[in-house]
C-alpha atoms as a PDB file:
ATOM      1  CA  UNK A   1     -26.560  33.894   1.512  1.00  0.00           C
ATOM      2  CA  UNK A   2     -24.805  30.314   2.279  1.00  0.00           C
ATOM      3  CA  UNK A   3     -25.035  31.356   5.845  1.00  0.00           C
ATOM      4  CA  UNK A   4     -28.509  31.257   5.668  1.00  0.00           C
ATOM      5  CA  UNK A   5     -29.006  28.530   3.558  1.00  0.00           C
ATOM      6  CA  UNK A   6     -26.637  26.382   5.878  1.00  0.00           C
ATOM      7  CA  UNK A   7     -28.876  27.586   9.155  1.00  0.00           C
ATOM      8  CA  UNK A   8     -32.347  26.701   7.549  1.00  0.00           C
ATOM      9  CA  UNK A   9     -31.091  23.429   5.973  1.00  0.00           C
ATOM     10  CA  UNK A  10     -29.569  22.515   9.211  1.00  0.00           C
ATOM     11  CA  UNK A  11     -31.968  23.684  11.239  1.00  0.00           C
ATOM     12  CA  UNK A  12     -35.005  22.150   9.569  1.00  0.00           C
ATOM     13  CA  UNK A  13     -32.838  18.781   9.168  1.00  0.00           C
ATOM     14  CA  UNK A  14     -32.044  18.288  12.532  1.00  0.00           C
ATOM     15  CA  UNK A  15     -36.056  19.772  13.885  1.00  0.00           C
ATOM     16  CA  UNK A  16     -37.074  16.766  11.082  1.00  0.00           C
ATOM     17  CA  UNK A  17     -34.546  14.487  12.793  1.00  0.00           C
ATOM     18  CA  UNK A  18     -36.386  14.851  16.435  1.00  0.00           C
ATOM     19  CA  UNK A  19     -40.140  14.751  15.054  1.00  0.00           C
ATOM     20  CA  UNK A  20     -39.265  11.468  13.164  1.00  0.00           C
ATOM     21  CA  UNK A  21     -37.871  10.450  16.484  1.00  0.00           C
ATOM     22  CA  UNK A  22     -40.910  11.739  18.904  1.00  0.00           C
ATOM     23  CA  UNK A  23     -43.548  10.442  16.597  1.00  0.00           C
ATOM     24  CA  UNK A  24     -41.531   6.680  16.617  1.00  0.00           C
ATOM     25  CA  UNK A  25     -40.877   6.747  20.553  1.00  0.00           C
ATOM     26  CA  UNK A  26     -44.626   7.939  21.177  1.00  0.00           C
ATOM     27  CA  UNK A  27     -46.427   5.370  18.805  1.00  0.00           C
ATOM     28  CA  UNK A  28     -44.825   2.312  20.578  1.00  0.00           C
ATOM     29  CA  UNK A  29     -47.027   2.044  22.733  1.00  0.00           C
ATOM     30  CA  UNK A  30     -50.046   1.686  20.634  1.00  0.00           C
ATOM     31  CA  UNK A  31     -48.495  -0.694  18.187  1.00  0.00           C
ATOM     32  CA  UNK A  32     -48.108   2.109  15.624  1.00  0.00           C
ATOM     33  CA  UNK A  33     -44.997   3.565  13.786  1.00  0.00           C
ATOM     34  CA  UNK A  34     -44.492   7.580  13.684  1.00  0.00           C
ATOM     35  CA  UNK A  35     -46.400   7.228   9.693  1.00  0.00           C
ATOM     36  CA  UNK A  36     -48.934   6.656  11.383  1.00  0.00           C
ATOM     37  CA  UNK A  37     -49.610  10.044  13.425  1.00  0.00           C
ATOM     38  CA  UNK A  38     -50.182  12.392  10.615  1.00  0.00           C
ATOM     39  CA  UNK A  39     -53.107  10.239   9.705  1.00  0.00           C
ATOM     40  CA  UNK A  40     -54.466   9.616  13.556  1.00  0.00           C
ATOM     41  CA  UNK A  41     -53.879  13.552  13.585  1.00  0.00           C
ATOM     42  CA  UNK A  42     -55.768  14.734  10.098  1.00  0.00           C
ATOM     43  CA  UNK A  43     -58.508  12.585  10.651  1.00  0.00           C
ATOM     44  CA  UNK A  44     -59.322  12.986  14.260  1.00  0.00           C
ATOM     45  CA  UNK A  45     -59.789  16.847  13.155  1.00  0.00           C
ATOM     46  CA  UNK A  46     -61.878  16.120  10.288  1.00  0.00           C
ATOM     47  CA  UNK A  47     -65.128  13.720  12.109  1.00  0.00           C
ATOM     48  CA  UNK A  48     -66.947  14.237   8.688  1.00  0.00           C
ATOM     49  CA  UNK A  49     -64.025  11.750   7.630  1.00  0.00           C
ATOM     50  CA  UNK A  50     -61.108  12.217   4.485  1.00  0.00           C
ATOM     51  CA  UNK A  51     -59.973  10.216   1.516  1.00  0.00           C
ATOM     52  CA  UNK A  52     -57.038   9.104   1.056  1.00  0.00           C
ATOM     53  CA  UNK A  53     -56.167  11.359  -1.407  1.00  0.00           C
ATOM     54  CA  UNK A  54     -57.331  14.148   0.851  1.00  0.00           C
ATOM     55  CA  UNK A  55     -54.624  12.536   3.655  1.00  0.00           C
ATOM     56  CA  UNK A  56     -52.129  12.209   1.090  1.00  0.00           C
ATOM     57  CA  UNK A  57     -52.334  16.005   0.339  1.00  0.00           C
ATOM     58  CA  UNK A  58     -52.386  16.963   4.080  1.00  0.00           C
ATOM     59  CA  UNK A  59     -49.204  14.845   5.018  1.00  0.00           C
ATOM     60  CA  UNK A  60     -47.504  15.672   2.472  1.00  0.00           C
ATOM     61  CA  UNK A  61     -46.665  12.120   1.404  1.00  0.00           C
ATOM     62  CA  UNK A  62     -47.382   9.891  -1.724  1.00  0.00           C
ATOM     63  CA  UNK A  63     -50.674   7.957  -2.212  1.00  0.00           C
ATOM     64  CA  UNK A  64     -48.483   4.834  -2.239  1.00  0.00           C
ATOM     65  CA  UNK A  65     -47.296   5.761   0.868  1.00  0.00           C
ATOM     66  CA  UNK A  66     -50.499   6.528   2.406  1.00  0.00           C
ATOM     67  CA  UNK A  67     -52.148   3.590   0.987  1.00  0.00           C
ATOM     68  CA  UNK A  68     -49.529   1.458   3.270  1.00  0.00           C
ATOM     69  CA  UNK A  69     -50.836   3.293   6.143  1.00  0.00           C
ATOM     70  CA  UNK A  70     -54.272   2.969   5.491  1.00  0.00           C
ATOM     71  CA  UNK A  71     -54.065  -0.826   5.450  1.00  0.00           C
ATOM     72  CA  UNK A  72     -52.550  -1.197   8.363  1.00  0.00           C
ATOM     73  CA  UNK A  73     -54.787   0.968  10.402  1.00  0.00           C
ATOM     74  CA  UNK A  74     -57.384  -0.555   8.903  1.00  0.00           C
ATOM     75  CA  UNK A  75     -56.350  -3.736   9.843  1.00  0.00           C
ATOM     76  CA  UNK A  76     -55.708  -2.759  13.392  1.00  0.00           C
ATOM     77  CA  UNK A  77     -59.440  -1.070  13.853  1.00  0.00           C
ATOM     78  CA  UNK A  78     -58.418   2.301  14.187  1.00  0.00           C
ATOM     79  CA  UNK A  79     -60.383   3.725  10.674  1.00  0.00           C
ATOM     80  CA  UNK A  80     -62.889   2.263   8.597  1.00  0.00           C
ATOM     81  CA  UNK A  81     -64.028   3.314   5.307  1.00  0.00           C
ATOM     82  CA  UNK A  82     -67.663   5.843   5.676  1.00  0.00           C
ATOM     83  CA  UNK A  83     -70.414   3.162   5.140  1.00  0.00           C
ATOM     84  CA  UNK A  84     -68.619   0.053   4.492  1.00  0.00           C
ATOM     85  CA  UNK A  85     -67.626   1.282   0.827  1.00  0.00           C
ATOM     86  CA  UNK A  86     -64.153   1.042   0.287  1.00  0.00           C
ATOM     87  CA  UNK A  87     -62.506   2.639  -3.131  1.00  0.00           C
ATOM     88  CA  UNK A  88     -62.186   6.592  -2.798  1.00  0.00           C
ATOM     89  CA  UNK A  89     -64.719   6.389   0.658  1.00  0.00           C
ATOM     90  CA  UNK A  90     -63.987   8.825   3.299  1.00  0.00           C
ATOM     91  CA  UNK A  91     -62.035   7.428   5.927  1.00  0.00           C
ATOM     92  CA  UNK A  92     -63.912   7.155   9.793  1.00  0.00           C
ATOM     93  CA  UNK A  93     -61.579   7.037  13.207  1.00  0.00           C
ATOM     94  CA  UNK A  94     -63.450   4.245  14.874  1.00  0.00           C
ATOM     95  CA  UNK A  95     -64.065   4.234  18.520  1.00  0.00           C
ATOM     96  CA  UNK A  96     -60.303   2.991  19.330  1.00  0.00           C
ATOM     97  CA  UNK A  97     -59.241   5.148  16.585  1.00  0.00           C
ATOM     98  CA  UNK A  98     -60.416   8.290  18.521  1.00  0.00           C
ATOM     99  CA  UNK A  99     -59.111   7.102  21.795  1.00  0.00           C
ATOM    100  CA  UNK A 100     -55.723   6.918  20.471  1.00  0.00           C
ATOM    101  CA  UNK A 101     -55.880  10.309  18.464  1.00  0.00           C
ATOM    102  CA  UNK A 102     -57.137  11.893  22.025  1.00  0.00           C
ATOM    103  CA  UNK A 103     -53.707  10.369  22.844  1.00  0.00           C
ATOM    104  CA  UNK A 104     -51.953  11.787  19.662  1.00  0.00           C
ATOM    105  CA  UNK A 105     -53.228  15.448  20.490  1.00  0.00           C
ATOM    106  CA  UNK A 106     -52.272  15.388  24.212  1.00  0.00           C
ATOM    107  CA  UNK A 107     -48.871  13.993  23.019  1.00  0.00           C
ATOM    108  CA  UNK A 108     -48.454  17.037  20.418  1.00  0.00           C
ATOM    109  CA  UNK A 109     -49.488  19.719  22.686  1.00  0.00           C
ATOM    110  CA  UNK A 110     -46.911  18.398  24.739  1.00  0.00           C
ATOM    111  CA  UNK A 111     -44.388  18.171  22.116  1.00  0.00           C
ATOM    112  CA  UNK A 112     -45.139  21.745  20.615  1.00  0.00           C
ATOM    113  CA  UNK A 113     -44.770  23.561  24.108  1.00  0.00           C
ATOM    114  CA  UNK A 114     -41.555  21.665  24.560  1.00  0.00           C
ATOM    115  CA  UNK A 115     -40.419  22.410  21.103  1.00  0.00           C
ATOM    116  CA  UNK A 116     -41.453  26.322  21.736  1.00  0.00           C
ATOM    117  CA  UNK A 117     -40.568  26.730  25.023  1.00  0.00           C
ATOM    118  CA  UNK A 118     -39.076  30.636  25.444  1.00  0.00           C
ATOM    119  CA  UNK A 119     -40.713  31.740  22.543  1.00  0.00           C
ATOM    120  CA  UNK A 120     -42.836  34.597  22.716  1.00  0.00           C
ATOM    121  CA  UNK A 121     -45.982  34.514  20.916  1.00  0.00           C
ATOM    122  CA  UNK A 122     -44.893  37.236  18.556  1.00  0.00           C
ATOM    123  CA  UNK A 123     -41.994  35.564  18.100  1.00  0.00           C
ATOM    124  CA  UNK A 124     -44.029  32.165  17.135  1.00  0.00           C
ATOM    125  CA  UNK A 125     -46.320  33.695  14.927  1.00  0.00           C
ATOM    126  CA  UNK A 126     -43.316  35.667  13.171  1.00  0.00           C
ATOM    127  CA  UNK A 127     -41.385  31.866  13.253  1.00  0.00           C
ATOM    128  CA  UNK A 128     -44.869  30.055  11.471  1.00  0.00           C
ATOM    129  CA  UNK A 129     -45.496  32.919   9.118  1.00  0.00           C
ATOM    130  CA  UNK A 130     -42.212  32.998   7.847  1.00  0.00           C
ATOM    131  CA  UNK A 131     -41.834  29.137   7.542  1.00  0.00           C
ATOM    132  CA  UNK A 132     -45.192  29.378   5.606  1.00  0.00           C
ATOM    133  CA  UNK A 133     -44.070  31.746   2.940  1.00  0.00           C
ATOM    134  CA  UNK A 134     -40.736  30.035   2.401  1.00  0.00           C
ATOM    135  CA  UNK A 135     -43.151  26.828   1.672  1.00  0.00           C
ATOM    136  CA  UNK A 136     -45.120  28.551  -0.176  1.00  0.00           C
ATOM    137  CA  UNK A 137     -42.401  30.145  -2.223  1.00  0.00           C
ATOM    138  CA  UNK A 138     -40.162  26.812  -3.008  1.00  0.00           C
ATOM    139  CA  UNK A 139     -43.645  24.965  -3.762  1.00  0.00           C
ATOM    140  CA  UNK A 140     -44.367  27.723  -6.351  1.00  0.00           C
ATOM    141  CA  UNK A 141     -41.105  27.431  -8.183  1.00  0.00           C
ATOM    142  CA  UNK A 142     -41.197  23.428  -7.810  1.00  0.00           C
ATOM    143  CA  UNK A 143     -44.376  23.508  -9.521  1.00  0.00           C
END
């Protein structure tokens, strides 16, 4: 049992480790920080647009947190709140906004073949299934 708890604490630490590090090296380049992808990511996949509350569910990170992030995309025209409202609107990529999230997906799909390179696909659906239920599992006794 510590065995296995030292292998998936270790192994998801250090996988953490390298996305932190990915998303910060990739984002230079459009004036972003790594916070930023999730975001770029969620709503570039949802055109109909999210709230913040919505993005704060999805990335798994607190509203205060995501409120930061919202400002400063905001501020650097890459989302806009759906019709000019602005308290609990749906958040819009704008035009840059989508060119950068093309970016963001090209640079994931990139990533994710990297990061599952020799795996076969039973082997990554076994991998994703089982990291799903352990989730699943800690968030139900968390909560």
């Amino acid at each position: 049992m510590i065995h296995r708890f030292e292998s998936f604490v270790t192994g998801i630490t250090v996988c953490y480790k390298y996305i932190q590090r990915i998303k910060s090296m990739e984002m230079v380049e459009f004036g972003l920080k790594g916070t930023h992808v999730m975001c770029l990511f969620y709503l570039h996949h949802n055109p109909e647009g999210l709230t913040a509350a919505q993005l704060s569910a999805l990335c798994a990170e607190d509203k205060a947190a995501i409120s930061r992030t919202v400002s400063e995309l905001r501020h650097q025209d890459y989302i806009v709140p759906e019709s000019g409202k602005n308290y609990r609107a749906p958040l819009l990529l704008t035009a840059k906004g989508q060119s950068v999230a093309q970016k963001v997906d090209a640079l994931i799909e990139n990533w994710v073949a990297v990061g599952g390179d020799g795996l076969t696909e039973q082997r990554r659906e076994d991998f994703y299934g089982s990291l799903s239920l352990i989730a699943s599992n800690l968030k139900t006794k968390m909560d």
